[in-house]
N, C-alpha and C. Protein backbone atom coordinates (compact mmCIF):
# COMPACT_ATOMS: atom_id res chain seq x y z
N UNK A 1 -113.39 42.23 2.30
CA UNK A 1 -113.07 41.01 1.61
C UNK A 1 -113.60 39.80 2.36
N UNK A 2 -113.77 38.56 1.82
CA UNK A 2 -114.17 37.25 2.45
C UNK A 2 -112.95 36.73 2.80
N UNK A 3 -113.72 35.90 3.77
CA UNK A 3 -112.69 35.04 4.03
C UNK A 3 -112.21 33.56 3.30
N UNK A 4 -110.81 33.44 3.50
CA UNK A 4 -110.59 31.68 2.03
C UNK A 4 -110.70 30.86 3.09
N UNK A 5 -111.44 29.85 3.36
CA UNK A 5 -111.36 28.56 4.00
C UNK A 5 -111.22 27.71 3.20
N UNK A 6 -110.34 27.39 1.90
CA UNK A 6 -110.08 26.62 1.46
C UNK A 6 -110.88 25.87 0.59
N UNK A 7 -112.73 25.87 1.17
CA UNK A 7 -112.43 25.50 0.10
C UNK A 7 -114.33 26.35 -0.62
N UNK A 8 -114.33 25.89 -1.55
CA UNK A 8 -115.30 26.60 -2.57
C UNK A 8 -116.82 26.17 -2.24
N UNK A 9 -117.42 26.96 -1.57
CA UNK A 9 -118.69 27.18 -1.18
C UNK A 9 -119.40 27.87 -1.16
N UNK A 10 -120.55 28.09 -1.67
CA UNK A 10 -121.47 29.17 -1.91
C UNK A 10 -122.13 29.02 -1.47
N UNK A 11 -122.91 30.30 -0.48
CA UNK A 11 -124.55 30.64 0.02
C UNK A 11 -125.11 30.85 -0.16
N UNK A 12 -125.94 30.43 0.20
CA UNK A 12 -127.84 30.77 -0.67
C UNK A 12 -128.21 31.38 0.42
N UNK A 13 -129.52 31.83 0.38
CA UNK A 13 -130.47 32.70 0.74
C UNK A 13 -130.39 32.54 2.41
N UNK A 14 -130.53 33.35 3.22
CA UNK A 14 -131.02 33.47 4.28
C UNK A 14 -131.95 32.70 4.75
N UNK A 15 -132.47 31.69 5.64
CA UNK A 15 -133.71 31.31 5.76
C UNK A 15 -133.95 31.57 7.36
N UNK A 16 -133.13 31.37 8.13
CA UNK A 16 -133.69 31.94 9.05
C UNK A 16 -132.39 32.60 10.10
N UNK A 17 -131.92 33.33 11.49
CA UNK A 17 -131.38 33.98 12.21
C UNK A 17 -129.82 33.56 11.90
N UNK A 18 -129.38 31.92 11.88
CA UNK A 18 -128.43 31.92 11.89
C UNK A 18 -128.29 30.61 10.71
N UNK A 19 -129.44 30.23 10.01
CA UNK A 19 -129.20 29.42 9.19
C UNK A 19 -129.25 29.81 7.75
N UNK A 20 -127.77 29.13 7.02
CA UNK A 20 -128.23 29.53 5.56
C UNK A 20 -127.29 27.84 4.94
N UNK A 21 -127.72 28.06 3.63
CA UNK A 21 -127.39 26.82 2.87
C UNK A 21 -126.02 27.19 2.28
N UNK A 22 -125.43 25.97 2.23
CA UNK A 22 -124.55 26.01 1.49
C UNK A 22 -123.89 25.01 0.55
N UNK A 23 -123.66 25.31 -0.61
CA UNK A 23 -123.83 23.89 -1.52
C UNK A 23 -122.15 24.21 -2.01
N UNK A 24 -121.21 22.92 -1.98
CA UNK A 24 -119.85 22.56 -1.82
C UNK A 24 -119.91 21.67 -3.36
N UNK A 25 -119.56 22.56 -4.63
CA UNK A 25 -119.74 22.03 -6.04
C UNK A 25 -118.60 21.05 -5.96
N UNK A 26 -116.87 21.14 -5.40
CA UNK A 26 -115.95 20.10 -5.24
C UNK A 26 -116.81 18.53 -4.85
N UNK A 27 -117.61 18.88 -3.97
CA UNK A 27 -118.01 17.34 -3.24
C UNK A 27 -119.39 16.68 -4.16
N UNK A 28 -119.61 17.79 -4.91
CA UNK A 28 -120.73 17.17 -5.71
C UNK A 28 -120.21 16.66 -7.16
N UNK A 29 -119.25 17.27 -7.53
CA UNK A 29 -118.54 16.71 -8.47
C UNK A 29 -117.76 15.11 -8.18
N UNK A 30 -116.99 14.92 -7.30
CA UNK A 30 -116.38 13.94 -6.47
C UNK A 30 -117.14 12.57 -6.29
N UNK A 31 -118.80 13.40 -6.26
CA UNK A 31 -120.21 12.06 -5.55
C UNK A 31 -120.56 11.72 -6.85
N UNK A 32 -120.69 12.64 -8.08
CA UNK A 32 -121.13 12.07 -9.27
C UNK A 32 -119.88 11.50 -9.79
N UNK A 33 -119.07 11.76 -9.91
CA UNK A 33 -117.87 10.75 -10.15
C UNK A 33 -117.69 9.63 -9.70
N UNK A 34 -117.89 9.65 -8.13
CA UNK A 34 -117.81 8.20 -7.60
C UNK A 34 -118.88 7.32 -8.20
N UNK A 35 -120.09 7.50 -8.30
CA UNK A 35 -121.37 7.18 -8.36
C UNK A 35 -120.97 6.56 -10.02
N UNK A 36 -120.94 7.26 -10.47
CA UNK A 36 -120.79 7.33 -12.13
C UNK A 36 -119.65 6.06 -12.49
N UNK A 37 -118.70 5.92 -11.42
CA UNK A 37 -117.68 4.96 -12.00
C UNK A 37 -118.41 3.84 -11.25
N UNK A 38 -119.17 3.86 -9.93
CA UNK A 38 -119.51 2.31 -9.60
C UNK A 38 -120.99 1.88 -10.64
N UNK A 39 -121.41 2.96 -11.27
CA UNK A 39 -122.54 2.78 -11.86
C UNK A 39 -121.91 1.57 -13.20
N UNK A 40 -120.54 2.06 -13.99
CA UNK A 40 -120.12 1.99 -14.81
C UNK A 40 -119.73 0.73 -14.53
N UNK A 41 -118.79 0.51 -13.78
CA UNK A 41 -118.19 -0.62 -13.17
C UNK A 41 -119.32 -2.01 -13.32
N UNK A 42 -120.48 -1.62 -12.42
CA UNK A 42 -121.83 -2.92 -12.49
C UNK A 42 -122.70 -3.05 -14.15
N UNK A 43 -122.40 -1.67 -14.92
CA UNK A 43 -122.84 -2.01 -16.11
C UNK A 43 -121.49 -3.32 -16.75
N UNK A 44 -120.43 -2.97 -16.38
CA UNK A 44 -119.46 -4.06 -17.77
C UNK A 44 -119.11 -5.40 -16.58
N UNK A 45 -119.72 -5.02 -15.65
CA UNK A 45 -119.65 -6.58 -15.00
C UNK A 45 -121.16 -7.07 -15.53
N UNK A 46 -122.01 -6.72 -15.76
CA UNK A 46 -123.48 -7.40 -16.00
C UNK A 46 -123.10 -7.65 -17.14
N UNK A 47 -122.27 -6.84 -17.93
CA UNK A 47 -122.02 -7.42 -19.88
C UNK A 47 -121.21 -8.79 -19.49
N UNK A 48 -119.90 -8.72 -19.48
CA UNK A 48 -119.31 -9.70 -19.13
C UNK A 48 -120.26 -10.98 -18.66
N UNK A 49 -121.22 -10.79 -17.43
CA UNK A 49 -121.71 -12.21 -17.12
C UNK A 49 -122.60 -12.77 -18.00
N UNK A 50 -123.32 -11.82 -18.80
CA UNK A 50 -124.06 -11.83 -19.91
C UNK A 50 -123.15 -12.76 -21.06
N UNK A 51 -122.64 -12.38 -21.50
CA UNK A 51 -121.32 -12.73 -22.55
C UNK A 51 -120.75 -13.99 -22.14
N UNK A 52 -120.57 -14.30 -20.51
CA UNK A 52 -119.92 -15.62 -20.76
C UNK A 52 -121.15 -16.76 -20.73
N UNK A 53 -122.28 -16.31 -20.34
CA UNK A 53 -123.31 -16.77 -20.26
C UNK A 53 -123.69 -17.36 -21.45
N UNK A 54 -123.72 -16.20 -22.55
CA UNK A 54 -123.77 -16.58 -23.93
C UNK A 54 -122.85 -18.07 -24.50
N UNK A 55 -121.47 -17.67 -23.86
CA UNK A 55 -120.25 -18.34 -24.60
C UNK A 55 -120.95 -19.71 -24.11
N UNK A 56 -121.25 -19.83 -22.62
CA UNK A 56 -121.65 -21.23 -22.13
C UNK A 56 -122.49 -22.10 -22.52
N UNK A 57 -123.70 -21.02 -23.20
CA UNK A 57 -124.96 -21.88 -23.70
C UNK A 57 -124.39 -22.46 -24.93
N UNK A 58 -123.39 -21.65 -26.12
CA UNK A 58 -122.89 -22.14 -27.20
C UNK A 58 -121.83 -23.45 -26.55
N UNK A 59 -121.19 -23.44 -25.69
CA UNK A 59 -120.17 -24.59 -25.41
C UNK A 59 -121.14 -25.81 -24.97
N UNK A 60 -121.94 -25.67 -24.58
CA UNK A 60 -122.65 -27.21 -24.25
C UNK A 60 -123.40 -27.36 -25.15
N UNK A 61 -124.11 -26.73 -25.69
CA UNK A 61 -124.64 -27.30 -27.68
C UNK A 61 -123.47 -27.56 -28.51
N UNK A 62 -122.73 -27.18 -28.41
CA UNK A 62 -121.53 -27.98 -29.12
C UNK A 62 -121.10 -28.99 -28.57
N UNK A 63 -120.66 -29.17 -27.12
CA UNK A 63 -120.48 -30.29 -26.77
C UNK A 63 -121.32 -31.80 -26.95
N UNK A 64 -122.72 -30.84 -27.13
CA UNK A 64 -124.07 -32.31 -27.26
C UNK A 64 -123.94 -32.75 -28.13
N UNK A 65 -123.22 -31.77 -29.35
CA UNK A 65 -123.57 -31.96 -30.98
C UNK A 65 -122.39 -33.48 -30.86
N UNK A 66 -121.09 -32.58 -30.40
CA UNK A 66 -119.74 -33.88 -30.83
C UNK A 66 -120.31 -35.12 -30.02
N UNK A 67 -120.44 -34.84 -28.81
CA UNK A 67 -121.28 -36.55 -28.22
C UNK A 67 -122.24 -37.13 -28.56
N UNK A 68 -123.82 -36.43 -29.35
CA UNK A 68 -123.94 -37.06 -30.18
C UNK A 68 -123.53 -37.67 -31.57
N UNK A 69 -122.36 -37.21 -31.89
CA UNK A 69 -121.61 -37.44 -33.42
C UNK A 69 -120.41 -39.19 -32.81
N UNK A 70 -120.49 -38.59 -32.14
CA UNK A 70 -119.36 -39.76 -31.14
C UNK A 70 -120.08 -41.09 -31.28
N UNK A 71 -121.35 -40.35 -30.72
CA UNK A 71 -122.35 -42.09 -30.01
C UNK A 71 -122.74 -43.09 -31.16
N UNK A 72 -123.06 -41.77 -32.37
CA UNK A 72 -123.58 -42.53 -33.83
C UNK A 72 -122.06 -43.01 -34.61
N UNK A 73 -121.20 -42.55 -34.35
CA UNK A 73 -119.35 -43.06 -35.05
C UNK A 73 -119.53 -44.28 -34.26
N UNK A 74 -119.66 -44.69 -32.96
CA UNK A 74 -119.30 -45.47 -31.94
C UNK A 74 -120.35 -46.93 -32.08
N UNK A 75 -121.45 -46.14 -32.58
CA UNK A 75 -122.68 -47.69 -32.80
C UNK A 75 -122.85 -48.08 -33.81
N UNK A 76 -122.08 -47.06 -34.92
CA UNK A 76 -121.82 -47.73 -36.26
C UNK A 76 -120.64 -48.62 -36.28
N UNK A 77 -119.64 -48.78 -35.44
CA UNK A 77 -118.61 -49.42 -35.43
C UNK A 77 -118.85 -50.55 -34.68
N UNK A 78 -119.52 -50.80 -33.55
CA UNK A 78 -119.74 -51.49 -32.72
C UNK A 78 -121.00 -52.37 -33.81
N UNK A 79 -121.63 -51.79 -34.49
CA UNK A 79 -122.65 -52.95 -35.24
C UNK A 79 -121.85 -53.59 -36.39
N UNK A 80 -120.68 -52.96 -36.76
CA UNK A 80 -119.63 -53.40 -37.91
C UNK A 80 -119.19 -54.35 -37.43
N UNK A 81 -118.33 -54.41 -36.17
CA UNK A 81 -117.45 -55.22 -35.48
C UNK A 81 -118.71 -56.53 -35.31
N UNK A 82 -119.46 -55.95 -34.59
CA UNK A 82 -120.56 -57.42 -34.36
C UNK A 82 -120.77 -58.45 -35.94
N UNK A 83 -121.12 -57.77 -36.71
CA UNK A 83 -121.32 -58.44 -38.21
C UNK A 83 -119.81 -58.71 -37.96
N UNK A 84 -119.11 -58.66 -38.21
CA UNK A 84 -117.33 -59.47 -38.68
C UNK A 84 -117.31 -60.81 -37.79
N UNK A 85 -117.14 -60.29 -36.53
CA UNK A 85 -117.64 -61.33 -34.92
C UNK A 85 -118.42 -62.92 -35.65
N UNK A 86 -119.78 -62.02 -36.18
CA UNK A 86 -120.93 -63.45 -36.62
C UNK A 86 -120.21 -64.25 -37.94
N UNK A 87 -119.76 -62.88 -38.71
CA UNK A 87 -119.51 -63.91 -39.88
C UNK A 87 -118.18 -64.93 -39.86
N UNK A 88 -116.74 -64.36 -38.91
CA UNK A 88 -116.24 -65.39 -38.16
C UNK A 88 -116.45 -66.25 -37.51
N UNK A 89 -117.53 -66.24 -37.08
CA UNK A 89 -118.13 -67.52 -36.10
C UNK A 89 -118.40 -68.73 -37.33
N UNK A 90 -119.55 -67.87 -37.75
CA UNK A 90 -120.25 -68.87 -38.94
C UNK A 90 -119.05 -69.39 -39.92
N UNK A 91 -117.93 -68.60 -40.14
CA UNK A 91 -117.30 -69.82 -41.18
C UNK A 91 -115.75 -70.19 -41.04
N UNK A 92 -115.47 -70.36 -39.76
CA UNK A 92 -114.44 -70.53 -39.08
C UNK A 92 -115.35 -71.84 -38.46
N UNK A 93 -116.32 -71.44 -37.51
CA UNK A 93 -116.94 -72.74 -37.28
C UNK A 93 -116.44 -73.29 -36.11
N UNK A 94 -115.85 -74.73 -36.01
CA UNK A 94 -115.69 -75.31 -34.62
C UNK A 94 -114.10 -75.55 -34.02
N UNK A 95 -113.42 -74.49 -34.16
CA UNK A 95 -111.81 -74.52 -34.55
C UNK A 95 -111.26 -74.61 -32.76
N UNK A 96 -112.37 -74.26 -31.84
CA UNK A 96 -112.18 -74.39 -30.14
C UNK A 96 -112.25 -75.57 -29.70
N UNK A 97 -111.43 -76.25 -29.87
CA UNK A 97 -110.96 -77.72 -29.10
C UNK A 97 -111.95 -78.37 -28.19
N UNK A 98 -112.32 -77.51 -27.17
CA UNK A 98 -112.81 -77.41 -25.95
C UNK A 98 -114.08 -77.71 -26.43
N UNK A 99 -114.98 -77.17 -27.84
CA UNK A 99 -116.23 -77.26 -27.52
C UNK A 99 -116.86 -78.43 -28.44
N UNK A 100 -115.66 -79.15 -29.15
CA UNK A 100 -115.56 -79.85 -29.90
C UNK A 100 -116.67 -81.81 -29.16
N UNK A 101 -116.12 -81.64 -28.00
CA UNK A 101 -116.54 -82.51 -27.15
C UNK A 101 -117.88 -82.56 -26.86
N UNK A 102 -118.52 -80.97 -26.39
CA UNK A 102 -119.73 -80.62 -26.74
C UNK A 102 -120.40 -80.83 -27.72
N UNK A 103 -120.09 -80.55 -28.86
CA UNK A 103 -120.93 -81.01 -29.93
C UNK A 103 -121.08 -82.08 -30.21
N UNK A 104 -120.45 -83.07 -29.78
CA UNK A 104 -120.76 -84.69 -30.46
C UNK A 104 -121.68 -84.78 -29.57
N UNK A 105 -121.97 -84.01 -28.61
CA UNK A 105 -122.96 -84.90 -27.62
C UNK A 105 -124.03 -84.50 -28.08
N UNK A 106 -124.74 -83.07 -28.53
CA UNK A 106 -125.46 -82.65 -28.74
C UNK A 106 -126.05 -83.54 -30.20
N UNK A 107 -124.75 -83.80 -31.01
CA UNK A 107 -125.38 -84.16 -32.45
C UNK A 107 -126.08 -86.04 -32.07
């Protein structure tokens, strides 16, 4: 009978006086497993950076879109306000006390 050392190893061929091979299927199973989960692991971390990568390029084209939507709301209001500004000036006229003094000199 053989002997059990625990654990599962098989010999190959003779090659020379006191050397022979021996291949340990537990530890090769164990290495492709390990291998296989860090393989796995760097595939759904490369998706993920991929993906937020994606999300990022969409969040700052949207962001450009609303700041440009902002700037054109913001200079349409600001050219509104200016027209109200002039046409108060023009027919309200000389109602500032202060500049009242000014103008006689000028006229």
């Amino acid at each position: 009978m053989s002997e059990n050392n625990g654990v599962r190893s098989y010999s190959g061929q003779v090659i020379g006086d006191s050397m022979s091979l021996t291949f340990n299927f537990r530890f090769l199973l164990n290495a492709i497993a390990v291998f296989g989960t860090i393989i796995y692991g760097a595939y759904k971390f490369q998706n993920r950076i991929e993906e937020l990568e994606r999300k990022m390029a969409e969040a700052d084209q949207t962001i450009e879109d609303l700041l440009e939507k902002h700037v054109l709301a913001e200079n349409e209001a600001i050219a509104e306000l200016e027209s109200k500004v002039a046409w108060y000036e023009k027919s309200v006229g000389g109602l500032n006390p202060l500049s009242w003094k000014k103008n006689r000199r000028s006229k």
